[in-house]
Protein backbone atom coordinates (compact mmCIF):
# COMPACT_ATOMS: atom_id res chain seq x y z
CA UNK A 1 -65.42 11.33 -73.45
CA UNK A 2 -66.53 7.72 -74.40
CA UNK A 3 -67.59 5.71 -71.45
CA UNK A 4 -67.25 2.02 -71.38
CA UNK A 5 -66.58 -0.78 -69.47
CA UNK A 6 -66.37 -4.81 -69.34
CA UNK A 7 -68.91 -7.65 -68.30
CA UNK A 8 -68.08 -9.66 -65.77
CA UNK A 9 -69.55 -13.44 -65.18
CA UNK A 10 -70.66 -14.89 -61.90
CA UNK A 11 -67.49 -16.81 -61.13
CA UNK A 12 -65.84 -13.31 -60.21
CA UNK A 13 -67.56 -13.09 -57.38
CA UNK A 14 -66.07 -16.46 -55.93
CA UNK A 15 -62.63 -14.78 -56.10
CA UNK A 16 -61.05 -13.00 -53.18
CA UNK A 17 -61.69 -9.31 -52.52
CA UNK A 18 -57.85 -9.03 -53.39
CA UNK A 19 -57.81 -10.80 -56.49
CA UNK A 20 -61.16 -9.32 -57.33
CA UNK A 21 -59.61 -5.58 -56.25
CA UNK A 22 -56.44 -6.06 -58.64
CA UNK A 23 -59.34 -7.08 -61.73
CA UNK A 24 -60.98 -3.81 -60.78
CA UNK A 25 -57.40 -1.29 -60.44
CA UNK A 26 -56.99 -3.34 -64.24
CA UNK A 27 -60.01 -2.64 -65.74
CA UNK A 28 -59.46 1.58 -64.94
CA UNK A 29 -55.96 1.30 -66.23
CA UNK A 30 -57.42 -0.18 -69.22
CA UNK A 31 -59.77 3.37 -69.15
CA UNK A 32 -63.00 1.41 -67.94
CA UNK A 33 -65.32 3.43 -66.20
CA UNK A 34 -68.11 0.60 -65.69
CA UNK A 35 -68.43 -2.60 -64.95
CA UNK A 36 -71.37 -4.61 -65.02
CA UNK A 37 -72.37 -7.92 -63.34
CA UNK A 38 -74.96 -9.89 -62.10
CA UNK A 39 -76.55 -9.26 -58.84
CA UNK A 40 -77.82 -13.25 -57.62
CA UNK A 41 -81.71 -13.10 -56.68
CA UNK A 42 -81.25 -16.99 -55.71
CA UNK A 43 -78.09 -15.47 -53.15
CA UNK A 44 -79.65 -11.96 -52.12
CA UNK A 45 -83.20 -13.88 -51.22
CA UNK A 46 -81.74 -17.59 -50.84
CA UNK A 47 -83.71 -18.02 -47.75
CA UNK A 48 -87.21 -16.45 -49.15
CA UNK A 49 -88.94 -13.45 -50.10
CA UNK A 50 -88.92 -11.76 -47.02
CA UNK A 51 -84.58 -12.14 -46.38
CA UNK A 52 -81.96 -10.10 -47.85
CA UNK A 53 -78.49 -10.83 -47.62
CA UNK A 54 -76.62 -8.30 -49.26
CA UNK A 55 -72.91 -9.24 -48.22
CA UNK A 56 -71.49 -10.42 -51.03
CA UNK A 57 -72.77 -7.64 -53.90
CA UNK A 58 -72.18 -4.80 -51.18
CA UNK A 59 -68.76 -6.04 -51.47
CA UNK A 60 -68.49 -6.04 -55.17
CA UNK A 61 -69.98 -3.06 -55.50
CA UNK A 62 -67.76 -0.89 -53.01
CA UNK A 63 -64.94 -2.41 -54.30
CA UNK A 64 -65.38 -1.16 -57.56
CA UNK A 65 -66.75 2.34 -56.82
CA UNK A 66 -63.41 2.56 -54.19
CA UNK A 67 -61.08 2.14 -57.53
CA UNK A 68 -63.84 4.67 -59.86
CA UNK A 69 -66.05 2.12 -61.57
CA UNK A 70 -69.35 2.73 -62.46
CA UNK A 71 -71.64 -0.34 -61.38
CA UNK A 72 -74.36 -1.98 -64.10
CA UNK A 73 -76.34 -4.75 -62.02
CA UNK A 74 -78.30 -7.33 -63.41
CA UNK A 75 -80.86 -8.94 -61.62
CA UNK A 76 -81.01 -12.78 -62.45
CA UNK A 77 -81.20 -16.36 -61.20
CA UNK A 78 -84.12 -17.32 -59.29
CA UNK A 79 -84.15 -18.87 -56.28
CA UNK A 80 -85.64 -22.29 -55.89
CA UNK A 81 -88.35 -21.11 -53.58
CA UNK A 82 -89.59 -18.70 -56.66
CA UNK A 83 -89.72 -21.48 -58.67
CA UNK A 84 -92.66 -24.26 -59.58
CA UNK A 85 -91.55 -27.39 -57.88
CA UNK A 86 -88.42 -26.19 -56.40
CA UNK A 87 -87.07 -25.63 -59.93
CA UNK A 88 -83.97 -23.51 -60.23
CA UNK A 89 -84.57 -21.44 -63.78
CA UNK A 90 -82.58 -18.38 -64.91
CA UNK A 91 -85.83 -16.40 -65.07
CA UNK A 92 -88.47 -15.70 -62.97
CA UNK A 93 -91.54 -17.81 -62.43
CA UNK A 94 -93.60 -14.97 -61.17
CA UNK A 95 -93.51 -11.19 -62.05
CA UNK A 96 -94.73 -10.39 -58.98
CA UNK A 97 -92.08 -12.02 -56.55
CA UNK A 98 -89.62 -10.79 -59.31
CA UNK A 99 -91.00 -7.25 -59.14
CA UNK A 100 -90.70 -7.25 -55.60
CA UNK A 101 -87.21 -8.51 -55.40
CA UNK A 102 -86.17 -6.07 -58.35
CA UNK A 103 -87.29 -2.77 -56.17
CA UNK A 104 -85.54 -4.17 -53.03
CA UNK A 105 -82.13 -4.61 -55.18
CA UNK A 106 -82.72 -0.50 -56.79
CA UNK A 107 -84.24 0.56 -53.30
CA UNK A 108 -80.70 -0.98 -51.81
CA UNK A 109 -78.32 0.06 -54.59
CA UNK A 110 -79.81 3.49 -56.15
CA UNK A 111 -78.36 5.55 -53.03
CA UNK A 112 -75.01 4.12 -53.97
């Protein structure tokens, strides 16, 4: 059995759980068995390094295992407080702070 899936940009996650729910039951109709998206290191540690705020991707993510999807995260977009000078780039400034931030997202996620 092949196993494949569909991408899924950051605007998806501004959509309603509904909305975002029907996308999902589509995708396994369609035979999808993954979807992958991008889990927000500027939203999961907006208010610093030491802050997680998990709501919105724990959502995501249980509402695509609840219809059978397979989840592919990407960690991306650093927060302005990673940044030099308050700068908002796509990739991190530091490995280290980006290390740390990427073993708090597979520490949270792996169990699931």
């Amino acid at each position: 059995m092949n196993a494949w899936g569909m991408s899924i940009g950051s605007d998806f996650n501004e959509l309603s759980s509904s909305t975002r729910v029907a996308y999902f039951t589509d995708m396994r109709s369609l035979g999808c068995s993954w979807v992958r998206f991008d889990a927000s290191w500027a939203t999961i540690q907006e208010a610093g390094s030491g802050t997680w705020n998990w709501i919105r991707l724990d959502e995501l993510v249980d509402e695509a295992h609840n219809i059978g999807l397979s989840v592919m995260l990407i960690p991306a977009y650093a927060p302005t407080w990673a940044a030099p000078n308050g700068l908002k780039p796509c990739y991190p400034y530091d490995v280290t702070t980006y290390r740390d931030f990427v073993n708090g997202l597979v520490a949270h996620y792996y169990p699931k």
